[in-house]
N, C-alpha and C. Protein backbone atom coordinates (compact mmCIF):
# COMPACT_ATOMS: atom_id res chain seq x y z
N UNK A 1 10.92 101.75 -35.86
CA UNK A 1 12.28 101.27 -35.75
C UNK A 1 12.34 100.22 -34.66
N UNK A 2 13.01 99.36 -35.22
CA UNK A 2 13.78 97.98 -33.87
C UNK A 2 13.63 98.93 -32.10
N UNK A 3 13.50 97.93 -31.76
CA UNK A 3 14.09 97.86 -29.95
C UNK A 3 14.90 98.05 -30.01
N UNK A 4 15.72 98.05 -29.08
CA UNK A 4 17.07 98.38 -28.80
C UNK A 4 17.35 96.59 -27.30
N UNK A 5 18.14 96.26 -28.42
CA UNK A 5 18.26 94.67 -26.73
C UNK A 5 19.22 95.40 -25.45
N UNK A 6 19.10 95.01 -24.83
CA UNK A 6 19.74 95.03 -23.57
C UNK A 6 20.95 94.32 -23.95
N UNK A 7 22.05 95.09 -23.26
CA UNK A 7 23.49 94.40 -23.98
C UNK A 7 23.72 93.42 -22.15
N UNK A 8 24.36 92.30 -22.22
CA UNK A 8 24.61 91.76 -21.21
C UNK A 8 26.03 91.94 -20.87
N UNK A 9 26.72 92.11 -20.12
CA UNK A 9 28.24 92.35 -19.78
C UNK A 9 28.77 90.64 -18.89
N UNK A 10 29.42 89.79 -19.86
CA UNK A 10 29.52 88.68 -18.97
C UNK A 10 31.24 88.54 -18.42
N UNK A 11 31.47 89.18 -17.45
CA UNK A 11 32.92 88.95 -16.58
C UNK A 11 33.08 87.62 -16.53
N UNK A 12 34.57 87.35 -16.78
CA UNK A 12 35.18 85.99 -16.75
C UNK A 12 36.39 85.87 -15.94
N UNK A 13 36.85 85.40 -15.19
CA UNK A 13 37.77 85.27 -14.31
C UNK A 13 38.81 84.78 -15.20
N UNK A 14 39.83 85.90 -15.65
CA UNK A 14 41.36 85.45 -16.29
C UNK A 14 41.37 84.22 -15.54
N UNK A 15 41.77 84.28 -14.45
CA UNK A 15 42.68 83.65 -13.68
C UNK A 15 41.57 81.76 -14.26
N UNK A 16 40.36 81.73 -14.52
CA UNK A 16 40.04 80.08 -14.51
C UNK A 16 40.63 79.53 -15.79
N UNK A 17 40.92 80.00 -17.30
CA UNK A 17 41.42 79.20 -18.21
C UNK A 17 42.96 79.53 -17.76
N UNK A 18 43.65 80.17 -17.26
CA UNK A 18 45.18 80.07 -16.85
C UNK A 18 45.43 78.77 -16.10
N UNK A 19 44.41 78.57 -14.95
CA UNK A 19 44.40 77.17 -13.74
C UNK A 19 44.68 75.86 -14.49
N UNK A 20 43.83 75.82 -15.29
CA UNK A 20 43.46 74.46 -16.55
C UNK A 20 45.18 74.73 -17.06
N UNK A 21 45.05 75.91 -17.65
CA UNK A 21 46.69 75.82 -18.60
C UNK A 21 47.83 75.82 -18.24
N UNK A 22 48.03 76.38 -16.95
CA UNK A 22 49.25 76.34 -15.70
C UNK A 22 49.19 74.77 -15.50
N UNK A 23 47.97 73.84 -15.08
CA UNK A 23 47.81 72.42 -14.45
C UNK A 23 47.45 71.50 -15.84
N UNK A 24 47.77 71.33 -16.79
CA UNK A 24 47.28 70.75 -18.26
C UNK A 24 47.21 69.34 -18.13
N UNK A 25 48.78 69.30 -17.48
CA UNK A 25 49.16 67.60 -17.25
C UNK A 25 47.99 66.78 -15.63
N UNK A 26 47.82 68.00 -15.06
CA UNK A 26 46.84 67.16 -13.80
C UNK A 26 45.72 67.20 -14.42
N UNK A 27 45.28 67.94 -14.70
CA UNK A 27 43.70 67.27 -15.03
C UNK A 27 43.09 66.83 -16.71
N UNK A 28 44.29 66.78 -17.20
CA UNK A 28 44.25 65.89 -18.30
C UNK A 28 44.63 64.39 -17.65
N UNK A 29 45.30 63.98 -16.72
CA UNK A 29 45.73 62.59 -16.35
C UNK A 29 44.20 62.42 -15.18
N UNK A 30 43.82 63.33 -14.84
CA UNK A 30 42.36 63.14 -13.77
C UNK A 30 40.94 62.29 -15.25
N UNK A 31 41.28 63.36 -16.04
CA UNK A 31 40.73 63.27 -17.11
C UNK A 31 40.76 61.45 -17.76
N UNK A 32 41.48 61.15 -17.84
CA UNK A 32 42.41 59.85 -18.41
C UNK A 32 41.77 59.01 -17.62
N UNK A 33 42.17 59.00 -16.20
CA UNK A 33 41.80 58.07 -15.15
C UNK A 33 40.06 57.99 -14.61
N UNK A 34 39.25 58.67 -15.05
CA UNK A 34 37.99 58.66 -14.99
C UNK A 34 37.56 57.98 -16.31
N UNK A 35 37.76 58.25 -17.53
CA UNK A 35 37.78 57.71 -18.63
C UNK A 35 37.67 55.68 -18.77
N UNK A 36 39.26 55.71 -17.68
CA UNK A 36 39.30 54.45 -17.45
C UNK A 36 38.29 53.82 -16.48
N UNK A 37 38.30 54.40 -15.56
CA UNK A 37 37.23 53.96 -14.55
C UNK A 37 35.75 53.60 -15.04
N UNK A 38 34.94 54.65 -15.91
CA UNK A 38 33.78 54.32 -16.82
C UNK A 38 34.17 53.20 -17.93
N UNK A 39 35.39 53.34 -18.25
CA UNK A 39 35.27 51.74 -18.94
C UNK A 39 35.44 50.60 -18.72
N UNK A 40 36.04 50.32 -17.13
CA UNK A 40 35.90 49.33 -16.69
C UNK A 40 34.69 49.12 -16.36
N UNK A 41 33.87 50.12 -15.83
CA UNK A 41 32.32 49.81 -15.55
C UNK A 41 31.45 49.46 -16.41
N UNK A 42 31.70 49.64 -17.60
CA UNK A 42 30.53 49.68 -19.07
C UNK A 42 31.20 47.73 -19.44
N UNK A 43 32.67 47.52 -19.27
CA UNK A 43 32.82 46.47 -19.61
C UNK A 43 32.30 44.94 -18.89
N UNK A 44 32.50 45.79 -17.50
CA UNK A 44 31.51 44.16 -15.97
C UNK A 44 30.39 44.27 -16.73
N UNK A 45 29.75 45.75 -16.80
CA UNK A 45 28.10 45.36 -16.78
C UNK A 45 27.55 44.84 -18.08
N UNK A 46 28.75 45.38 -19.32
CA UNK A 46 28.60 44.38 -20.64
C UNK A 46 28.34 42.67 -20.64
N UNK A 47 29.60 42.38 -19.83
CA UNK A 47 29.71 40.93 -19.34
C UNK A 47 29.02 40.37 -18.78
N UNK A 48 28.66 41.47 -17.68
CA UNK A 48 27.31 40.41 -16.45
C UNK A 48 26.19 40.14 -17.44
N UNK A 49 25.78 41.54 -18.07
CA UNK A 49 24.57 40.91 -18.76
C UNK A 49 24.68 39.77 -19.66
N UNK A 50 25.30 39.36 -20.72
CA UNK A 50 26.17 38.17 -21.42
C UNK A 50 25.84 37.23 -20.62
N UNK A 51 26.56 36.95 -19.55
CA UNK A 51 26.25 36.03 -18.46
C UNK A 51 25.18 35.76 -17.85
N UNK A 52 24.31 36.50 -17.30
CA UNK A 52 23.20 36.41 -16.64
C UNK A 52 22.14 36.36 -17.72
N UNK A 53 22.10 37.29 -18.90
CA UNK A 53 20.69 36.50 -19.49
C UNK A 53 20.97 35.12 -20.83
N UNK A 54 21.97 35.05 -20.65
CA UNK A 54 22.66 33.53 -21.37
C UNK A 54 21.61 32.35 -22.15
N UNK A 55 20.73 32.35 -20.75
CA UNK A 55 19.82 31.37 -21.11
C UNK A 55 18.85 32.02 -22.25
N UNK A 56 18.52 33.03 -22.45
CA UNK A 56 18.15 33.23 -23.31
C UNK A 56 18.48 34.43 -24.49
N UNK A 57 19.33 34.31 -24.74
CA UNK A 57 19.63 35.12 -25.67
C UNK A 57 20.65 34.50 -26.71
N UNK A 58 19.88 34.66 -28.30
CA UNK A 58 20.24 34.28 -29.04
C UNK A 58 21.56 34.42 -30.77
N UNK A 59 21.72 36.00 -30.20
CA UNK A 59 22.88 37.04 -30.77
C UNK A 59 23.06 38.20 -29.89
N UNK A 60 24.20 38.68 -30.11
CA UNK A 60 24.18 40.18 -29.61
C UNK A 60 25.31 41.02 -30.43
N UNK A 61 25.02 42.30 -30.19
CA UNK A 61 26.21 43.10 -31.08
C UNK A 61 27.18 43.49 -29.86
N UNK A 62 28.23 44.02 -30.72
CA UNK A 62 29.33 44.21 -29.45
C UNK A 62 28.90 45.82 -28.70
N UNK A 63 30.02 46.07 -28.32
CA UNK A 63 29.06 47.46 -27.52
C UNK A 63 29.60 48.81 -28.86
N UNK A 64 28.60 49.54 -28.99
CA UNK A 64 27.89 50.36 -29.81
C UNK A 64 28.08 52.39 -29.36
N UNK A 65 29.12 52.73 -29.95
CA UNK A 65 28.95 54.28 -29.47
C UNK A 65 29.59 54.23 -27.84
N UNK A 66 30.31 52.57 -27.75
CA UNK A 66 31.69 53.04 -26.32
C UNK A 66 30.30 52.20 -25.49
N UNK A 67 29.12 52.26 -25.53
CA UNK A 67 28.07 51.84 -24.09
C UNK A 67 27.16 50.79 -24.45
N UNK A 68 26.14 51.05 -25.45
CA UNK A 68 25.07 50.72 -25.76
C UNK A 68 25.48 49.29 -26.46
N UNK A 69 24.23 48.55 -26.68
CA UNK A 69 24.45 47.22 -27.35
C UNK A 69 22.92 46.22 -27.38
N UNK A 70 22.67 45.70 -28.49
CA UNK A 70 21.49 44.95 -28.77
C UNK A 70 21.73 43.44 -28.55
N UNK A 71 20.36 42.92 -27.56
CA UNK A 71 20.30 41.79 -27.44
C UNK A 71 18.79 41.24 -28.38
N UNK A 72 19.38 40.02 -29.17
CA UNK A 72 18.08 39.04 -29.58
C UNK A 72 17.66 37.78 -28.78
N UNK A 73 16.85 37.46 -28.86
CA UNK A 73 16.76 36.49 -28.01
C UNK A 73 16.45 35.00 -28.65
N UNK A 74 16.39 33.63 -28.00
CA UNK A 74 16.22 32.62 -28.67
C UNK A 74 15.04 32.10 -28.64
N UNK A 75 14.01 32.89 -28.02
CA UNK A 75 12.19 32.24 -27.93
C UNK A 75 11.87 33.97 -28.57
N UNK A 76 10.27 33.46 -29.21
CA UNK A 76 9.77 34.19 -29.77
C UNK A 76 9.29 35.29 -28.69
N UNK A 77 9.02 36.50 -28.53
CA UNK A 77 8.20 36.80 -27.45
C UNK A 77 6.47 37.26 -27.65
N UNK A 78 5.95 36.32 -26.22
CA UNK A 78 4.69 36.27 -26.63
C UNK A 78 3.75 37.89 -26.46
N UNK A 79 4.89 38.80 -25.82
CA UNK A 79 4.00 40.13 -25.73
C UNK A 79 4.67 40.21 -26.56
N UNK A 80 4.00 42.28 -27.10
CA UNK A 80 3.96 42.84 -27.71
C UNK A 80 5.36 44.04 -27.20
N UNK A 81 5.93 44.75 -28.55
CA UNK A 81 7.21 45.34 -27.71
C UNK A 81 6.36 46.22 -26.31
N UNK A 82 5.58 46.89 -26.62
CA UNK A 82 5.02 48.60 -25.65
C UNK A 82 4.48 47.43 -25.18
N UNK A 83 4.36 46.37 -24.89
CA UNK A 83 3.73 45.49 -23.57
C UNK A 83 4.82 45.02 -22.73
N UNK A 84 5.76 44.50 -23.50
CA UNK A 84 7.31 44.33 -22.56
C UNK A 84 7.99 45.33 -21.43
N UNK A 85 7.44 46.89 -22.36
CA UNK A 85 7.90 48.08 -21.86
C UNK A 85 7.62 48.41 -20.53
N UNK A 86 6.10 48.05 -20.89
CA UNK A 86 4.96 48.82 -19.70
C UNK A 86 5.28 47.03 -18.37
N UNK A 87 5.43 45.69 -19.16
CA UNK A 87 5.79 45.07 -17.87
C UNK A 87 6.68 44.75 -16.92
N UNK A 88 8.17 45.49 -17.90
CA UNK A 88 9.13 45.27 -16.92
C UNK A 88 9.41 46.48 -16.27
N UNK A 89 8.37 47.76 -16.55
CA UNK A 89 8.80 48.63 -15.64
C UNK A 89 7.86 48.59 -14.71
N UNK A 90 6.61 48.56 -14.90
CA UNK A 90 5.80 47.94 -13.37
C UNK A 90 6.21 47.16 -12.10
N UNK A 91 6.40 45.70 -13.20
CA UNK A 91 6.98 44.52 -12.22
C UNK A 91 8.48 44.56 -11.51
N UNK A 92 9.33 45.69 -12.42
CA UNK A 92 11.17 45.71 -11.97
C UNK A 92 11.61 47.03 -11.62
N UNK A 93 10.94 48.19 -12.49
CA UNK A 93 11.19 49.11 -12.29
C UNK A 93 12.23 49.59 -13.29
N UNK A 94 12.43 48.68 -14.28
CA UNK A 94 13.01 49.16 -14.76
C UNK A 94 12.80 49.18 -16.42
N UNK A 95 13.33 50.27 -16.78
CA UNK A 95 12.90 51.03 -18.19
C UNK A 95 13.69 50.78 -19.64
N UNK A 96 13.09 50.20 -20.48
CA UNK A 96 14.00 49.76 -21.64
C UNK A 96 13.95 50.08 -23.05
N UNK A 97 13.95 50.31 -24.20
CA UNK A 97 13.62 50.51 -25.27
C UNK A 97 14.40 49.51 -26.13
N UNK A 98 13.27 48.88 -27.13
CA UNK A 98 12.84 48.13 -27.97
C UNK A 98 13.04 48.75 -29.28
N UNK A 99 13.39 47.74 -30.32
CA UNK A 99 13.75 47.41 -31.60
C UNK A 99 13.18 48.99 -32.73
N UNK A 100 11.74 49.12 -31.86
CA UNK A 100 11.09 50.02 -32.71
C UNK A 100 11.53 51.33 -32.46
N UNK A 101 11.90 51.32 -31.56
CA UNK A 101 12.41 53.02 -31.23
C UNK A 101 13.75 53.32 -32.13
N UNK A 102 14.49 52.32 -32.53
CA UNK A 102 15.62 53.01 -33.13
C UNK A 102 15.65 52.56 -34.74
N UNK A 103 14.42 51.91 -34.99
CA UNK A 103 14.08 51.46 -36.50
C UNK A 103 12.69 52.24 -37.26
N UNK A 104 12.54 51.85 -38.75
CA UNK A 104 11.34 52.29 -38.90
C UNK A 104 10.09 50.97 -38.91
N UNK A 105 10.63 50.11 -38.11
CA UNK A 105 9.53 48.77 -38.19
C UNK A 105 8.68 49.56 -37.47
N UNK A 106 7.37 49.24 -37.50
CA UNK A 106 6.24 48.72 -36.77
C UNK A 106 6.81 47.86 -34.90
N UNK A 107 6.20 48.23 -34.18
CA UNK A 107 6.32 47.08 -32.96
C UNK A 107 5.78 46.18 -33.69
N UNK A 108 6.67 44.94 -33.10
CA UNK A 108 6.19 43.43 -33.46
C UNK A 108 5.72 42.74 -32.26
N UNK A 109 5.28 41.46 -32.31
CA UNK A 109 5.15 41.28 -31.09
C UNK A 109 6.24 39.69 -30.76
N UNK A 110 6.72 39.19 -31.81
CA UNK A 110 7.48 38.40 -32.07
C UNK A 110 8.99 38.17 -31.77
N UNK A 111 9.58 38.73 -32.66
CA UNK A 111 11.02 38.70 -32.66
C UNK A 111 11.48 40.41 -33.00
N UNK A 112 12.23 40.88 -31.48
CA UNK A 112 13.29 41.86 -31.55
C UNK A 112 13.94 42.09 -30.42
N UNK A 113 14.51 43.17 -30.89
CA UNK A 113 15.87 42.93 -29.59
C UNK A 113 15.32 44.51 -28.90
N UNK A 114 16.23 44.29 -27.46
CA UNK A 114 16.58 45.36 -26.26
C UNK A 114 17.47 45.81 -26.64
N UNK A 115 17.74 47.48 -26.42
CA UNK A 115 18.98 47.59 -26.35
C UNK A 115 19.41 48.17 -25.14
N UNK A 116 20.83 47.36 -24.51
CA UNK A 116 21.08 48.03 -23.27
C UNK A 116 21.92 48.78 -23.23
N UNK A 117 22.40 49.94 -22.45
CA UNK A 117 23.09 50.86 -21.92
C UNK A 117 23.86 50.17 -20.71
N UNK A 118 25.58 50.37 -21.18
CA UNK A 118 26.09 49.68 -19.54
C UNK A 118 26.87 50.88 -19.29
N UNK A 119 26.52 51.77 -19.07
CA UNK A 119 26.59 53.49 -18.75
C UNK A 119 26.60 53.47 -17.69
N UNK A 120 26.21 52.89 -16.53
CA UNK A 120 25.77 53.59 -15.37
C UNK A 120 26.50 52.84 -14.20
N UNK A 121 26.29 52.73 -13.27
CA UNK A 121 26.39 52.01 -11.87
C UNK A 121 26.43 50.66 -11.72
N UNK A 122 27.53 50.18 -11.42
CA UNK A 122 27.24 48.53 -11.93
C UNK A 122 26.42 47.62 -10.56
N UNK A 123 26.07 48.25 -9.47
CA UNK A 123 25.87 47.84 -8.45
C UNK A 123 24.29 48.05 -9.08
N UNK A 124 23.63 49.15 -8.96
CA UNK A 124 22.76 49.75 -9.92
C UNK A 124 22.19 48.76 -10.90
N UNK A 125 23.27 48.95 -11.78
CA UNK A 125 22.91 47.90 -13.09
C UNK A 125 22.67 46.43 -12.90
N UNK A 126 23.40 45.73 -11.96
CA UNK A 126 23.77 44.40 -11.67
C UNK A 126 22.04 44.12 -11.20
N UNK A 127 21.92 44.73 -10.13
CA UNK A 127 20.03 44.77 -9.25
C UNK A 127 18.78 45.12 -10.30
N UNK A 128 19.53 45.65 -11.48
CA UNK A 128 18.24 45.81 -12.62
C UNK A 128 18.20 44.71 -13.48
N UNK A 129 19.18 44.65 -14.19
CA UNK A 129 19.63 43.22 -14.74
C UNK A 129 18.65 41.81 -14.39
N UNK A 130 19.16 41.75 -12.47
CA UNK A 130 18.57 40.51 -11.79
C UNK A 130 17.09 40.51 -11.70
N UNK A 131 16.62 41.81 -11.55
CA UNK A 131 15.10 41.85 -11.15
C UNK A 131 14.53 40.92 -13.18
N UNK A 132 15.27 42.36 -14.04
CA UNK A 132 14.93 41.86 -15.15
C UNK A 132 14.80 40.33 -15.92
N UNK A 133 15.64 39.91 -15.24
CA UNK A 133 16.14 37.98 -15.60
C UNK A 133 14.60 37.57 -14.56
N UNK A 134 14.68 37.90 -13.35
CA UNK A 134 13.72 37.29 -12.35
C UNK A 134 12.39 37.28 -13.59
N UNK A 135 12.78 38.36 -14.08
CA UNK A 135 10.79 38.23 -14.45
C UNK A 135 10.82 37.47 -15.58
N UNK A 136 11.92 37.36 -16.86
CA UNK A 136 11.79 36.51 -17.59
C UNK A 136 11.34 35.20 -16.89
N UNK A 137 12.44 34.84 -16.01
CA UNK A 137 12.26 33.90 -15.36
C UNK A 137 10.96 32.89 -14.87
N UNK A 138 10.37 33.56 -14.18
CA UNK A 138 8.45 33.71 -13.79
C UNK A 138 7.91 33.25 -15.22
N UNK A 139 7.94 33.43 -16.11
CA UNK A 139 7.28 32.78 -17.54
C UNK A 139 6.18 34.22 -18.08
N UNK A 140 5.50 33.89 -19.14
CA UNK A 140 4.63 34.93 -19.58
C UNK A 140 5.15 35.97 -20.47
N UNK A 141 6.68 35.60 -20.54
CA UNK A 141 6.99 36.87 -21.81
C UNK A 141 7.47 36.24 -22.99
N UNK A 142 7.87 35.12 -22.98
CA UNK A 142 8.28 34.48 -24.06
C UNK A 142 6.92 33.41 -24.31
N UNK A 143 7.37 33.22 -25.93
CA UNK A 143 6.27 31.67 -26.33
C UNK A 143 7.24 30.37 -25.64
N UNK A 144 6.19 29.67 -25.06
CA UNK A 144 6.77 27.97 -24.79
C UNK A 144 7.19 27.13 -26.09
């Protein structure tokens, strides 16, 4: 015959879903106002990037799931995607995923897009961004 499980007894404090339902209107408007706050942040760091990699970028989609969003670019690139990967996180530190991760292509080494996340910290984001432009910048990832 079966085991027998151990029954767990999990106590819940009446009093924490009453707090929420007594206060509905405060931390639904706390709620609201954080909401806004992350979307003003997802919208600078949408823009900065727009702006700052300008020079080269050749389409983009609008932002994707409230954050996310794909950039193409207007030069071919002369690495390979998992070579882009491995050089802008060495040289910047910072970490990106490529065309192939959210498709069933093959890495190319040619033509595809980044996709960025403006999720986070725009102070943060703004210093990843710049390092990221710096290294385009320097030459060696695109064809001449």
């Amino acid at each position: 015959k079966g085991t027998k499980r151990p029954t767990v007894e999990v106590k819940r404090d009446p009093n924490d879903a009453s707090e929420i339902f007594n206060n509905y209107s405060v931390y639904y408007n706390n709620y609201v106002k954080e909401q806004l706050r992350n979307e003003e942040k997802i919208i600078i760091n949408y823009n900065r990037t727009l702006n700052l990699l300008s020079p080269y970028i050749q389409r983009y989609t609008e932002l994707q799931g409230g954050f996310n969003f794909c950039i193409w670019f207007n030069k071919a690139f002369k690495v390979t995607e998992l070579e882009l990967v491995q050089i802008l996180l060495e040289k910047t530190g910072v970490a990106i995923l490529t065309e192939s991760a959210f498709t069933l292509n093959r890495p190319t080494n040619k033509n595809y897009f980044i996709r960025f996340s403006a999720a986070c910290d725009t102070n943060e984001y703004r210093a990843a961004l710049e390092r990221m432009k710096n290294c385009f910048d320097q030459g060696g990832i695109f064809d001449d």
